[in-house]
C-alpha atoms as a PDB file:
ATOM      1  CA  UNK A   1     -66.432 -29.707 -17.626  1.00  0.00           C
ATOM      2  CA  UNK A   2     -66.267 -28.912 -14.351  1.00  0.00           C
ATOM      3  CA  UNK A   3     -63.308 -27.840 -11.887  1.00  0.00           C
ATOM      4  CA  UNK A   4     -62.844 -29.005  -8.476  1.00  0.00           C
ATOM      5  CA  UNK A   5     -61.381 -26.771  -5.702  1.00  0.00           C
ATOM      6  CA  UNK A   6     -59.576 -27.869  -2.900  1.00  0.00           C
ATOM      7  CA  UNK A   7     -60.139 -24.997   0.470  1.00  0.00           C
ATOM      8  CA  UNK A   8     -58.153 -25.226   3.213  1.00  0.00           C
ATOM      9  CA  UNK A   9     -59.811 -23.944   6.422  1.00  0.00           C
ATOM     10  CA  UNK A  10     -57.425 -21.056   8.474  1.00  0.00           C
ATOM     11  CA  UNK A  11     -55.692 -22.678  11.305  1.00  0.00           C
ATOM     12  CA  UNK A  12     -56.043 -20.074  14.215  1.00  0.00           C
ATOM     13  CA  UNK A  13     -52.920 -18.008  14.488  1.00  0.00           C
ATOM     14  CA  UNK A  14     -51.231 -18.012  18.106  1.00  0.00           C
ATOM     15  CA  UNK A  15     -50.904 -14.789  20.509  1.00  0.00           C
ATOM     16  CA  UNK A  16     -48.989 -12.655  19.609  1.00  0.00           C
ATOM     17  CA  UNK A  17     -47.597 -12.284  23.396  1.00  0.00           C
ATOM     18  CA  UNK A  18     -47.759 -15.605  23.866  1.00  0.00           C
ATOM     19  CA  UNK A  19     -44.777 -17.463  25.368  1.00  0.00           C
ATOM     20  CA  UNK A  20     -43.670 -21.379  25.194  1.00  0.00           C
ATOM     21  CA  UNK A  21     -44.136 -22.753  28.699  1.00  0.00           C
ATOM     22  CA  UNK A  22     -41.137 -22.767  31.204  1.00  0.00           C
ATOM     23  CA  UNK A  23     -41.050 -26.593  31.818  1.00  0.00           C
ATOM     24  CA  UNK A  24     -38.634 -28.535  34.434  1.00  0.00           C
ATOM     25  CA  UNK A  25     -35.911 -29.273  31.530  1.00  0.00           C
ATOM     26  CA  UNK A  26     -35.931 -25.926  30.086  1.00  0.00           C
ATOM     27  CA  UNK A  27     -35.496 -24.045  33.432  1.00  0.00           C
ATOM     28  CA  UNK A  28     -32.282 -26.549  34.530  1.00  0.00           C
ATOM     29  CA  UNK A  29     -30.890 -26.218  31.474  1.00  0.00           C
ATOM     30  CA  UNK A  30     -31.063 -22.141  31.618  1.00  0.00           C
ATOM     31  CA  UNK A  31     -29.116 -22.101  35.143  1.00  0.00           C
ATOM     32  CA  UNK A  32     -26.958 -24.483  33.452  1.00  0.00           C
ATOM     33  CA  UNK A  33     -25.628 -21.867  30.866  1.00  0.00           C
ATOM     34  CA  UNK A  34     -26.346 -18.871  33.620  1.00  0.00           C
ATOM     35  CA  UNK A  35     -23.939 -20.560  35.734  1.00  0.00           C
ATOM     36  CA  UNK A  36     -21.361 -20.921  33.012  1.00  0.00           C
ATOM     37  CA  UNK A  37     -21.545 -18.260  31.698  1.00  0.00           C
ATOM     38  CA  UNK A  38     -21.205 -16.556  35.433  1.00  0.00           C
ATOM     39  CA  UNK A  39     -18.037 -19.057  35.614  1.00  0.00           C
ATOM     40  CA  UNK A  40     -16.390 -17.877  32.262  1.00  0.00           C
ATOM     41  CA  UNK A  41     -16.705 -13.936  32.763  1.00  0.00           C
ATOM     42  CA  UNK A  42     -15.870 -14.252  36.667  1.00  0.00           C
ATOM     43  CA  UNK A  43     -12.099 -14.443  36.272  1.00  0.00           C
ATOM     44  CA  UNK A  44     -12.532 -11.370  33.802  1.00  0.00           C
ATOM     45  CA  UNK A  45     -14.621  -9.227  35.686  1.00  0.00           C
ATOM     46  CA  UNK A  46     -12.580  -9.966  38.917  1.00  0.00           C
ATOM     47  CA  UNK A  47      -9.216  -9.107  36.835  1.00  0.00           C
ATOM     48  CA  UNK A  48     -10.877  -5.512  35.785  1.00  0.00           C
ATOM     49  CA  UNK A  49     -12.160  -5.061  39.307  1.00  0.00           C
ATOM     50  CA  UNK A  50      -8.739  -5.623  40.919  1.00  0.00           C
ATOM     51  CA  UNK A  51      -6.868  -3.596  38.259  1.00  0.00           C
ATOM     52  CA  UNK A  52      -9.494  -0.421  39.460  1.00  0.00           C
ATOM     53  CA  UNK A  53      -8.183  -0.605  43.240  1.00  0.00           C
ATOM     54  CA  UNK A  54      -5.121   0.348  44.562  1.00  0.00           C
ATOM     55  CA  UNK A  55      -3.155  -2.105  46.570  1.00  0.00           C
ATOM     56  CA  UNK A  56      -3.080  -0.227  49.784  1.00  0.00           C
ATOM     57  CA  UNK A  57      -6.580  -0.364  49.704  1.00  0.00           C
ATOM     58  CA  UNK A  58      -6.936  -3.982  49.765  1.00  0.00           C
ATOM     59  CA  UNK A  59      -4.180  -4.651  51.810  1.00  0.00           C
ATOM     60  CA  UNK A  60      -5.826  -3.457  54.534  1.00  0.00           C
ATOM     61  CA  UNK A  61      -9.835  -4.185  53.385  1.00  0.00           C
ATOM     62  CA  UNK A  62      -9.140  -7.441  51.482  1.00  0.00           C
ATOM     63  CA  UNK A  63      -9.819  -8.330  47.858  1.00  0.00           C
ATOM     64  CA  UNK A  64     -13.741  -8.813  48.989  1.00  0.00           C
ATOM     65  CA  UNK A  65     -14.580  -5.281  49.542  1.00  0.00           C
ATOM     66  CA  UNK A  66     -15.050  -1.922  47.900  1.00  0.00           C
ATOM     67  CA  UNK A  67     -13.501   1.432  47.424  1.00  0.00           C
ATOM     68  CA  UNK A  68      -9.723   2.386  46.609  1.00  0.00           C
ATOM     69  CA  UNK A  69     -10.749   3.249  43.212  1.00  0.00           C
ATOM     70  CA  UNK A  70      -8.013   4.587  40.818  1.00  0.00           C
ATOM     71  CA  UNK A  71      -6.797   4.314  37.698  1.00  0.00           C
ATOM     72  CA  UNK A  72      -3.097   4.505  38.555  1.00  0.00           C
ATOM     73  CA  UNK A  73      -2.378   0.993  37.594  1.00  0.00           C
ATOM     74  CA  UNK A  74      -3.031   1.209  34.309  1.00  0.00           C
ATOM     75  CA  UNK A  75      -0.520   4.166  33.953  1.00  0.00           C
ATOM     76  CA  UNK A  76       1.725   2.405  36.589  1.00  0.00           C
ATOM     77  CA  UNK A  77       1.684  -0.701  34.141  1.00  0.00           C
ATOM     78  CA  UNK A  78       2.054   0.902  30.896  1.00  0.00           C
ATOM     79  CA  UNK A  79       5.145   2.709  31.813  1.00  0.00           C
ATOM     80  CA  UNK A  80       6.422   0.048  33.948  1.00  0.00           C
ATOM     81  CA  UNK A  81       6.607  -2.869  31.310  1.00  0.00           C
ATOM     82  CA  UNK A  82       7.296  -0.729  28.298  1.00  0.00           C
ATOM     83  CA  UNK A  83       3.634  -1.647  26.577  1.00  0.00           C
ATOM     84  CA  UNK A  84       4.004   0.669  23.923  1.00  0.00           C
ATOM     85  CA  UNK A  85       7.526  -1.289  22.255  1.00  0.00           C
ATOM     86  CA  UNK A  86       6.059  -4.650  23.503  1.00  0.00           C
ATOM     87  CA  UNK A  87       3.318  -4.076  21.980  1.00  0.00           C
ATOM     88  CA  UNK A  88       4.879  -3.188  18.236  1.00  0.00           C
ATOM     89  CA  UNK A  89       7.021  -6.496  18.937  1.00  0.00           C
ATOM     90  CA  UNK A  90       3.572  -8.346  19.109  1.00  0.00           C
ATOM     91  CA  UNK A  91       2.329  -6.887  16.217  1.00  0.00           C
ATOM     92  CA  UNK A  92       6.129  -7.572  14.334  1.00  0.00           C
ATOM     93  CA  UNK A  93       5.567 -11.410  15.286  1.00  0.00           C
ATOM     94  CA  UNK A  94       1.721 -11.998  14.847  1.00  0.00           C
ATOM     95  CA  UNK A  95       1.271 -10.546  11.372  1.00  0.00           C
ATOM     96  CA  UNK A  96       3.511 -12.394   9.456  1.00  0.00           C
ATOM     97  CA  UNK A  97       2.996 -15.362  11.351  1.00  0.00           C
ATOM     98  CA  UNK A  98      -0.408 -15.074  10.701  1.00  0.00           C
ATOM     99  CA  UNK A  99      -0.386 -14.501   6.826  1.00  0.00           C
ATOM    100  CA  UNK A 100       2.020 -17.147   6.400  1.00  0.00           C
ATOM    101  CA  UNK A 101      -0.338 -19.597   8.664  1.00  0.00           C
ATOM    102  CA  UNK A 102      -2.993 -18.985   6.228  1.00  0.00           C
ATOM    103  CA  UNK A 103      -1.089 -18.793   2.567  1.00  0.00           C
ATOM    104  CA  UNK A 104       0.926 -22.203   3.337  1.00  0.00           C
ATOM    105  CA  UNK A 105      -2.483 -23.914   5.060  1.00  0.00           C
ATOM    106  CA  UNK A 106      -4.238 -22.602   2.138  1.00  0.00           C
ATOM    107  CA  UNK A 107      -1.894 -24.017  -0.498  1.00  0.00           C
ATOM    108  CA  UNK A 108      -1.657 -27.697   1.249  1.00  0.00           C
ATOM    109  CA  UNK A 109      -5.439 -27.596   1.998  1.00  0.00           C
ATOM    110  CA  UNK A 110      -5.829 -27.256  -1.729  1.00  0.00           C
ATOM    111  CA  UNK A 111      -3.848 -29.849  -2.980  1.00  0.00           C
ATOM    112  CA  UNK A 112      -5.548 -32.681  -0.611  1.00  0.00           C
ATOM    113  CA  UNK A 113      -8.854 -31.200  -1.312  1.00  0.00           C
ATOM    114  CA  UNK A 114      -8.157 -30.878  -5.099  1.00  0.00           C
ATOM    115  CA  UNK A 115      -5.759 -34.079  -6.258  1.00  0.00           C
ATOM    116  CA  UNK A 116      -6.474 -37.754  -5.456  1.00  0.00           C
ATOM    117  CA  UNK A 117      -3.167 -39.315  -5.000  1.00  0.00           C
ATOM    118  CA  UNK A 118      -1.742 -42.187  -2.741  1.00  0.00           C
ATOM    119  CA  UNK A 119      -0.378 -39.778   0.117  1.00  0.00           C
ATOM    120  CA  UNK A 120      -3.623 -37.915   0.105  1.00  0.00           C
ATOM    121  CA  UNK A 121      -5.252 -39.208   2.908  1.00  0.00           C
ATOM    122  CA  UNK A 122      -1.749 -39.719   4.907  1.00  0.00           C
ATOM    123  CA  UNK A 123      -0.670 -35.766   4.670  1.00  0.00           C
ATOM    124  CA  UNK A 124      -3.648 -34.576   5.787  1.00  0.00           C
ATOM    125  CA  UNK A 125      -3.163 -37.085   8.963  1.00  0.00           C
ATOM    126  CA  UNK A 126       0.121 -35.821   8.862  1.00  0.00           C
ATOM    127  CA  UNK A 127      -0.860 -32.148   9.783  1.00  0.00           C
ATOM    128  CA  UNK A 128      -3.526 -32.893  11.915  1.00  0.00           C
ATOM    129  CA  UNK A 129      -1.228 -35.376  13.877  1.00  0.00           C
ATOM    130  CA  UNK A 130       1.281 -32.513  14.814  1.00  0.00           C
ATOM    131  CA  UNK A 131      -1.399 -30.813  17.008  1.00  0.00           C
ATOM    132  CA  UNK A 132      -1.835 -33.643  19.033  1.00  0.00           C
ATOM    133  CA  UNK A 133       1.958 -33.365  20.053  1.00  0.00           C
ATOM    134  CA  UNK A 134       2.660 -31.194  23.427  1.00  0.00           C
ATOM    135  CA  UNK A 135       4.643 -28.097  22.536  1.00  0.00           C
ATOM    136  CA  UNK A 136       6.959 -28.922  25.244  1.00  0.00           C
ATOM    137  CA  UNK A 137       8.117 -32.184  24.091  1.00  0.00           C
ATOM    138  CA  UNK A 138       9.883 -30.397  21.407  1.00  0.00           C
ATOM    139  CA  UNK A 139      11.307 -27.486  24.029  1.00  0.00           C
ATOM    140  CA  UNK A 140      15.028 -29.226  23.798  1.00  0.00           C
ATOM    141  CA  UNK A 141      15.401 -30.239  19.930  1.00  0.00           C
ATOM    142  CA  UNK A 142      14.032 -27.001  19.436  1.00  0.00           C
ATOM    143  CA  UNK A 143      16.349 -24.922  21.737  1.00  0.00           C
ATOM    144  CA  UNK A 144      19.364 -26.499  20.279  1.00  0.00           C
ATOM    145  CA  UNK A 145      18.415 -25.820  16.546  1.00  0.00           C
ATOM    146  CA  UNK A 146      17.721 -22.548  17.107  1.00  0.00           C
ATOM    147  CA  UNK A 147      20.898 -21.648  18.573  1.00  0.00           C
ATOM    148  CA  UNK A 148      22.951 -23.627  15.795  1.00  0.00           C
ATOM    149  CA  UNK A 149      21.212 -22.083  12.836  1.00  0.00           C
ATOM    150  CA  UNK A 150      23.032 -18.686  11.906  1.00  0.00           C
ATOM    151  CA  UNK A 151      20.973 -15.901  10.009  1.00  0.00           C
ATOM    152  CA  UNK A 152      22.343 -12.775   8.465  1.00  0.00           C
ATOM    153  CA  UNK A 153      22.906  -9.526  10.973  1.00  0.00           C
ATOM    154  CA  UNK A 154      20.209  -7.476   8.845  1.00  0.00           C
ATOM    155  CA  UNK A 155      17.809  -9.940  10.066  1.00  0.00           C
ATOM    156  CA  UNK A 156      18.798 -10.955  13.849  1.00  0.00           C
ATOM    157  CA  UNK A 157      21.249  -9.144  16.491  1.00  0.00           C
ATOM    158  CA  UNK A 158      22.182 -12.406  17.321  1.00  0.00           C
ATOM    159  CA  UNK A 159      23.076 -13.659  13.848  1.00  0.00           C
ATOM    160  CA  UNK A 160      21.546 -16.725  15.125  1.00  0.00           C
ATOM    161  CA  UNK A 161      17.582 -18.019  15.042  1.00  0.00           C
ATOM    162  CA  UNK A 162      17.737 -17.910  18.403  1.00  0.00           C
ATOM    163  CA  UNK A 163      17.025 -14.700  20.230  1.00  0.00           C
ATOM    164  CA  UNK A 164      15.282 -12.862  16.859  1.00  0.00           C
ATOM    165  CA  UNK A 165      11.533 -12.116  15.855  1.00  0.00           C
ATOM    166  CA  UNK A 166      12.233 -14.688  13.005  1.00  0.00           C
ATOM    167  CA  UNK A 167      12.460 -17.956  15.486  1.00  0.00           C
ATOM    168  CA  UNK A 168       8.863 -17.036  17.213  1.00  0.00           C
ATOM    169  CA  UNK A 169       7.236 -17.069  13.227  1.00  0.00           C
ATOM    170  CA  UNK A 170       8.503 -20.077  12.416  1.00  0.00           C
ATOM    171  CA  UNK A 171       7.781 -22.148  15.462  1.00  0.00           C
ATOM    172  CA  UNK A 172       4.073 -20.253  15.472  1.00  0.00           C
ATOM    173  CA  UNK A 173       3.725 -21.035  12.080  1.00  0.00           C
ATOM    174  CA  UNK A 174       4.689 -24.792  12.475  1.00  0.00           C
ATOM    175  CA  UNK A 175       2.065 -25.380  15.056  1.00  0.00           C
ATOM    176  CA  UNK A 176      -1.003 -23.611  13.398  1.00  0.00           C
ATOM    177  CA  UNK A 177      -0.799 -25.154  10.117  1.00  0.00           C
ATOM    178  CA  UNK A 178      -2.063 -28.167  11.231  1.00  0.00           C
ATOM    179  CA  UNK A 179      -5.151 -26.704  12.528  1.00  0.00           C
ATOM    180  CA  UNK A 180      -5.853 -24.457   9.551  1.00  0.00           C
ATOM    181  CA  UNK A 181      -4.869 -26.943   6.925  1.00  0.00           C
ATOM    182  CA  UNK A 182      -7.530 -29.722   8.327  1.00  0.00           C
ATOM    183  CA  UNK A 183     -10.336 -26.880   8.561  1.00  0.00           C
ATOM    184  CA  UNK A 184      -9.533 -25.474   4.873  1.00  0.00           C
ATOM    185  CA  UNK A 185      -9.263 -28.822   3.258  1.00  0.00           C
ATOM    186  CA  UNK A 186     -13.019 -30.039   4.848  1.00  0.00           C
ATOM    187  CA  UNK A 187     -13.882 -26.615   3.345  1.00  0.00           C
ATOM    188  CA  UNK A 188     -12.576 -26.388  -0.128  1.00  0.00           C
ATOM    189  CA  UNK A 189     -13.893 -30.231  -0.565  1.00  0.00           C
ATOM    190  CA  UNK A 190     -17.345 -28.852  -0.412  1.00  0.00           C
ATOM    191  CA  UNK A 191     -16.802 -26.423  -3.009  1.00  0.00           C
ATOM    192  CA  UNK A 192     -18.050 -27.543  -6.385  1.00  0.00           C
ATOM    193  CA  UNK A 193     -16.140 -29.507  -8.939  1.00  0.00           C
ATOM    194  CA  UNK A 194     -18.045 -27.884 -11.728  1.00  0.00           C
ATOM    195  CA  UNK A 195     -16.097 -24.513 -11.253  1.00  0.00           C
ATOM    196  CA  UNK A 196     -12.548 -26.077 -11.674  1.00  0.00           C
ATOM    197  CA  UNK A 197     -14.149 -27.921 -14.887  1.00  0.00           C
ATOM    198  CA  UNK A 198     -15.135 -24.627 -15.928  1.00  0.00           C
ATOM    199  CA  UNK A 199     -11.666 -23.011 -14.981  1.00  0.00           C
ATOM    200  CA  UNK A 200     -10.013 -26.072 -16.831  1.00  0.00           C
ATOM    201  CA  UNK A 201     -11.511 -25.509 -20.085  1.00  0.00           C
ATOM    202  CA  UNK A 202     -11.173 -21.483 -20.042  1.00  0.00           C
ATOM    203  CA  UNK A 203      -7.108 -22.426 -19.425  1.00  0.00           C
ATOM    204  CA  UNK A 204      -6.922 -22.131 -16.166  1.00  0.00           C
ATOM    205  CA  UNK A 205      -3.504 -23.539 -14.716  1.00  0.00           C
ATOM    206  CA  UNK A 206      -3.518 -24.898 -11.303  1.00  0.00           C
ATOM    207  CA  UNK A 207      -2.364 -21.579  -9.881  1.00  0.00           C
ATOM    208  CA  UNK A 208      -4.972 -19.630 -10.998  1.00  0.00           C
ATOM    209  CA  UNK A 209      -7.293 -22.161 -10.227  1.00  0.00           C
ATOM    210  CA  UNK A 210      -5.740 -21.671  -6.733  1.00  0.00           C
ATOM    211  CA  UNK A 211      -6.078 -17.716  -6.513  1.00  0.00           C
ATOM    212  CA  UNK A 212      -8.443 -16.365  -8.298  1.00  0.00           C
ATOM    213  CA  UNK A 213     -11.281 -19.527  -7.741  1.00  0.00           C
ATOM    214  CA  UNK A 214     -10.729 -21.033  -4.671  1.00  0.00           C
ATOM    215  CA  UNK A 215      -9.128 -18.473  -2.134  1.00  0.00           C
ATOM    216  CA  UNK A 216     -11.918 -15.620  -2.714  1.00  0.00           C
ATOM    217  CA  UNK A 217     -14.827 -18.221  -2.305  1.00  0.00           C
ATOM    218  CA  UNK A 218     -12.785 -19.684   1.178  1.00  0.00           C
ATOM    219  CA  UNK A 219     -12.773 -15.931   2.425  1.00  0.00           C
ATOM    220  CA  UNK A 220     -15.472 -16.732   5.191  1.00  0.00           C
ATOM    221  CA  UNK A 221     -13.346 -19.618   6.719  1.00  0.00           C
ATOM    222  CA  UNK A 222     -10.226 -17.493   6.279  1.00  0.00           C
ATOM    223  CA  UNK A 223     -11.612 -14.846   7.911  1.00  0.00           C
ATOM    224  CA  UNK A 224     -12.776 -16.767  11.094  1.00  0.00           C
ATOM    225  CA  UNK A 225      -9.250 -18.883  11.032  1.00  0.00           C
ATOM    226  CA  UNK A 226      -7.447 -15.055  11.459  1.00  0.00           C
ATOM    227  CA  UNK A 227      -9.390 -14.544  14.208  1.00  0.00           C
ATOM    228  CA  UNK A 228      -8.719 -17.576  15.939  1.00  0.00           C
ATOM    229  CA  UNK A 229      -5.105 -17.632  14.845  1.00  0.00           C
ATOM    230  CA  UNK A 230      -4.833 -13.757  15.980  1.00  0.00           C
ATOM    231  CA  UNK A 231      -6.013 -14.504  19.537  1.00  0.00           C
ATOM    232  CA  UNK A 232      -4.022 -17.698  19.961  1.00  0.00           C
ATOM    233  CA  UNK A 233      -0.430 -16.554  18.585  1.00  0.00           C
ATOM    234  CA  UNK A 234      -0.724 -12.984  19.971  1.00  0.00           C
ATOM    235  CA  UNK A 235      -1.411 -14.017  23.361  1.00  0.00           C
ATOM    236  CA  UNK A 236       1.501 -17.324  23.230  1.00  0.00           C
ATOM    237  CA  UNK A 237       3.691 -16.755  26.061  1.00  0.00           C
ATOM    238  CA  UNK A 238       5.808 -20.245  26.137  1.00  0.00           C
ATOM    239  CA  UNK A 239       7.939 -20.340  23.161  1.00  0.00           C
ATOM    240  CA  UNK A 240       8.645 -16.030  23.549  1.00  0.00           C
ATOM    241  CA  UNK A 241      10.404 -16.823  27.164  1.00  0.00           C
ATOM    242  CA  UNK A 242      12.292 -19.882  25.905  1.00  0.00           C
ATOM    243  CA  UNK A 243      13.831 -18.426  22.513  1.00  0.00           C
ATOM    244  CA  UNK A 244      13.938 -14.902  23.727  1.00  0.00           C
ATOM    245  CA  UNK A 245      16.607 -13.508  26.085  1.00  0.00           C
ATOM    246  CA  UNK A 246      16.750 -10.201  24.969  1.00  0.00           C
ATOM    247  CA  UNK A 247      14.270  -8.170  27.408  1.00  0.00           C
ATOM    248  CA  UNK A 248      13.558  -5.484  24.510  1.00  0.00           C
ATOM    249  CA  UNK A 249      12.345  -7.957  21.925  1.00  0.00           C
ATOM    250  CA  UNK A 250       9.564 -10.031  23.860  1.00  0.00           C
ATOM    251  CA  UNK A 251       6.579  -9.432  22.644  1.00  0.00           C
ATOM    252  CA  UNK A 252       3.780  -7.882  24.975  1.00  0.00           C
ATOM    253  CA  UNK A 253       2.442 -11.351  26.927  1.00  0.00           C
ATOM    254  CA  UNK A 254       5.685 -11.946  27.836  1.00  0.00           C
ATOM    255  CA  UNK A 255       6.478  -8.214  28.911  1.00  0.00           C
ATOM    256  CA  UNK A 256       4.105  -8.776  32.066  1.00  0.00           C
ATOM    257  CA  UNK A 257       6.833 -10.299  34.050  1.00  0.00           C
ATOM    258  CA  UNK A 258       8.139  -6.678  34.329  1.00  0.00           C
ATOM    259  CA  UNK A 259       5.526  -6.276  36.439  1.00  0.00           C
ATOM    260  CA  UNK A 260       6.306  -8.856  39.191  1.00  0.00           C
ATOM    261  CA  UNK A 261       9.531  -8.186  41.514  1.00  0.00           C
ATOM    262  CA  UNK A 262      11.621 -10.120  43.049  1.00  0.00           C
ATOM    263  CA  UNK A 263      10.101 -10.321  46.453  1.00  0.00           C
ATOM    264  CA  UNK A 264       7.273  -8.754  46.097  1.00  0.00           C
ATOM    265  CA  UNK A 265       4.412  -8.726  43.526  1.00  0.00           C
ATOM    266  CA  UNK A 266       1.115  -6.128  43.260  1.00  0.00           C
ATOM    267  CA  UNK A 267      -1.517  -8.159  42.544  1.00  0.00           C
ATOM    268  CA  UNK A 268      -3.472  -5.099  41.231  1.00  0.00           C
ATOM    269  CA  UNK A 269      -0.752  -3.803  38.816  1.00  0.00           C
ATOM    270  CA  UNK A 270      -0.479  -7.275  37.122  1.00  0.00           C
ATOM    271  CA  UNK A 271      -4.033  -7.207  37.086  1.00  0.00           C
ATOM    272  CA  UNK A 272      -3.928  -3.434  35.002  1.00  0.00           C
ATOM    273  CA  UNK A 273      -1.218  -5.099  33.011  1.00  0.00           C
ATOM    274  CA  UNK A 274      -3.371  -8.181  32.087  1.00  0.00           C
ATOM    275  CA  UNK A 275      -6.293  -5.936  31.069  1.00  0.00           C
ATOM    276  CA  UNK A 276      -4.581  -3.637  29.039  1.00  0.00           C
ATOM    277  CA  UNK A 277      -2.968  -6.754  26.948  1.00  0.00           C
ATOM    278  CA  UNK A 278      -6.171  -8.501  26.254  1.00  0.00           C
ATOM    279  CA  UNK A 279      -8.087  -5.303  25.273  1.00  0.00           C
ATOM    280  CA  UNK A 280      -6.288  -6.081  21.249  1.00  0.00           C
ATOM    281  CA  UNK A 281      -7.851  -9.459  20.853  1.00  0.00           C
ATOM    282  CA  UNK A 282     -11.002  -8.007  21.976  1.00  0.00           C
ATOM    283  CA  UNK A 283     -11.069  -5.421  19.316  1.00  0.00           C
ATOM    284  CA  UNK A 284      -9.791  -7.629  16.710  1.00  0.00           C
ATOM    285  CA  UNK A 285     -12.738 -10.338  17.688  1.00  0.00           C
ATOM    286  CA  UNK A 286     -15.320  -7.401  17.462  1.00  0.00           C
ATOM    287  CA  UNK A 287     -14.471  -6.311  14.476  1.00  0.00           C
ATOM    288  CA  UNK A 288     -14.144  -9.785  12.686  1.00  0.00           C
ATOM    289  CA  UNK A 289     -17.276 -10.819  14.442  1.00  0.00           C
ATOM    290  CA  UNK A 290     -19.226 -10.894  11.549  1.00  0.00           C
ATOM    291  CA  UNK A 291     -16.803 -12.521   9.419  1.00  0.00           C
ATOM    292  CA  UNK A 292     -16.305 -14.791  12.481  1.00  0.00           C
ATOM    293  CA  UNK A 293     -19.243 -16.177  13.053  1.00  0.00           C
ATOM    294  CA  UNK A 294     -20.476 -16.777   9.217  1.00  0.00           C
ATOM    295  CA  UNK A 295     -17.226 -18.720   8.257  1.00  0.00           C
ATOM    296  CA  UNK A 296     -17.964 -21.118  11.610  1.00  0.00           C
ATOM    297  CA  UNK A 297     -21.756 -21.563  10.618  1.00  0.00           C
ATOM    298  CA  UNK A 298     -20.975 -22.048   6.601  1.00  0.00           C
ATOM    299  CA  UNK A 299     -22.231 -25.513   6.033  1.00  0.00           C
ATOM    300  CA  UNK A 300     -24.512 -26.106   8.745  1.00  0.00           C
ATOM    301  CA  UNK A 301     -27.700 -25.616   7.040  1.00  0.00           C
ATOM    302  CA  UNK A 302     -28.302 -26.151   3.679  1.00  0.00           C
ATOM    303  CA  UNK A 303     -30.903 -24.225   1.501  1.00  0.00           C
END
C-alpha cells in the first residue's frame, strides 16, 4: 500500500527592511491624524508654556515670543488659591462619588443583564435616557431641593444639603450612573450563563452570584470606568459653584477663580494654576493605563 504526500513549495519570505509603499491615501490620512493630534496637544502645550513666563515678560514681548522664564507661578498659584486644602476637598468628593458610581451601576447593570422581566428593557432606557438631559435644565429644581433638605451638623455646617461635600456626591453620582450602568450591563451580558448555572447548583444566592462571580470577572471594565469617572467628576466645575458658597469647601477646579481679580487677571498665573490641577488626572490615567486600555478593547476580537 502505498502513501501519498502532499509538498508544499516555500513561498519566498519578504525583506526584512522592507516597507509597505507610501501611497496617496495613506500619506493624507497621516497629516490627517498629525494635524489632530497637533490640534489636541496645542492648547496644552501653550497652557505649560505660558505658565513658564512671567507676565511682565509678555506684557511687553507678547504671548508669541521667548524668554521670561520662571517658575514663580506655580508657587504664586499654589499659595494663592490654597491648592493644598482644595485639593483634599477634591479628593473628599471624588472618592466616594466614585465608589458609589460603580457599586450602584454595578448592582443595576446586573439585574438587567441577569433577569428577564417586563421593565427590563425600559430601565436600562431609563438610565441611559438621563445622560441625554443637559445638567443645567435641572440647575433650579435642584437648587431648591438642596436648600430644603436638612442633614445632621456632624455631616454639613450648614445642616442643610446645600453648601456640604454630601450635595456634590449625590448629584455626581446621579449623572454617572447612567453611563456606567449601560457599559456594565453590555458587559456582564457577554459573560457566560454556564457560570451562574454552576453557581446555582453549588447554592449560590443571588448575592454571591453578584460578588464573588460577576464583579471580579467585570474588573477590566471597572477599572477603565474609574478612570473615566475619575477624570470627569474630579475636574466638574458647574455643580461645585452652584451648591457651594462656602470658599473653603470647593473643591480644587473650582478654587482657580482665586486666581482671577476683580479687574485684573494674569493670564500666566491661571495658566500655573491650570497645570498644576490637571497634573492628578494625568497620574491617575498613567497608572490605570493598562487597566484602561484592556477593559475598552475586551470584546473586540475574539479568539
Amino acid at each position: 500500500m502505498s502513501t501519498v504526500t502532499l509538498t508544499r513549495e516555500p513561498t519566498a519570505a519578504a525583506p526584512a527592511g522592507r516597507r509597505r509603499p507610501l501611497r496617496p491615501a495613506r500619506v493624507v490620512l497621516h497629516l490627517f491624524l498629525g494635524t489632530v493630534a497637533v490640534g489636541w496637544l496645542f492648547p496644552i502645550l501653550w497652557a505649560v508654556l505660558t505658565s513658564l513666563r512671567s507676565y511682565e515678560y509678555t506684557a511687553t514681548n507678547g504671548y508669541v515670543s521667548l524668554g521670561g522664564w520662571t517658575f514663580d507661578n506655580y508657587v504664586t498659584a499654589w499659595k494663592t488659591a490654597d491648592f493644598g486644602k482644595h485639593f483634599l476637598n477634591s479628593v473628599y468628593i471624588t472618592v466616594p462619588a466614585v465608589l458609589l458610581t460603580l457599586f450602584l451601576a454595578s448592582c443595576v447593570a446586573f439585574v438587567i443583564a441577569r433577569f428577564s422581566w417586563k421593565l427590563n428593557i425600559a430601565l436600562l432606557g431609563l438610565f441611559t435616557a438621563a445622560n441625554l438631559l443637559p445638567q443645567q435644565a435641572l440647575l433650579i429644581p435642584l437648587f431648591r431641593m438642596f436648600t430644603e433638605i436638612p442633614l445632621p451638623g456632624w455631616m454639613s455646617d450648614s445642616e442643610l444639603l446645600y453648601d456640604s461635600y454630601w450635595g456634590l456626591i449625590l448629584v455626581n453620582v446621579a449623572f454617572q450612573c447612567g453611563f456606567c450602568v449601560f457599559v456594565l450591563s453590555n458587559y456582564m451580558k457577554a459573560l457566560p450563563h454556564e457560570l451562574y448555572e454552576a453557581a446555582m447548583v453549588d447554592g449560590a444566592s443571588v448575592w454571591r452570584q453578584y460578588w464573588q462571580v460577576t464583579m471580579p470577572l467585570c474588573r477590566p471594565a471597572l477599572a477603565a470606568l474609574a478612570t473615566l469617572e475619575v477624570t470627569w467628576i474630579y475636574n466638574e466645575f458647574f455643580w461645585a459653584t452652584v451648591l457651594m458658597r462656602t470658599g473653603d469647601k470647593f473643591p480644587v477646579t473650582s478654587s482657580l477663580n482665586n486666581l482671577r481679580g476683580e479687574f485684573f487677571t494674569d493670564n500666566n498665573l491661571v495658566s500655573a494654576g491650570s497645570v498644576l490641577v490637571a497634573i492628578p488626572t494625568l497620574v491617575i490615567f498613567f497608572l490605570l493605563q493598562k487597566q484602561f486600555v484592556r477593559g475598552l478593547t475586551l470584546g473586540a476580537s475574539k479568539g
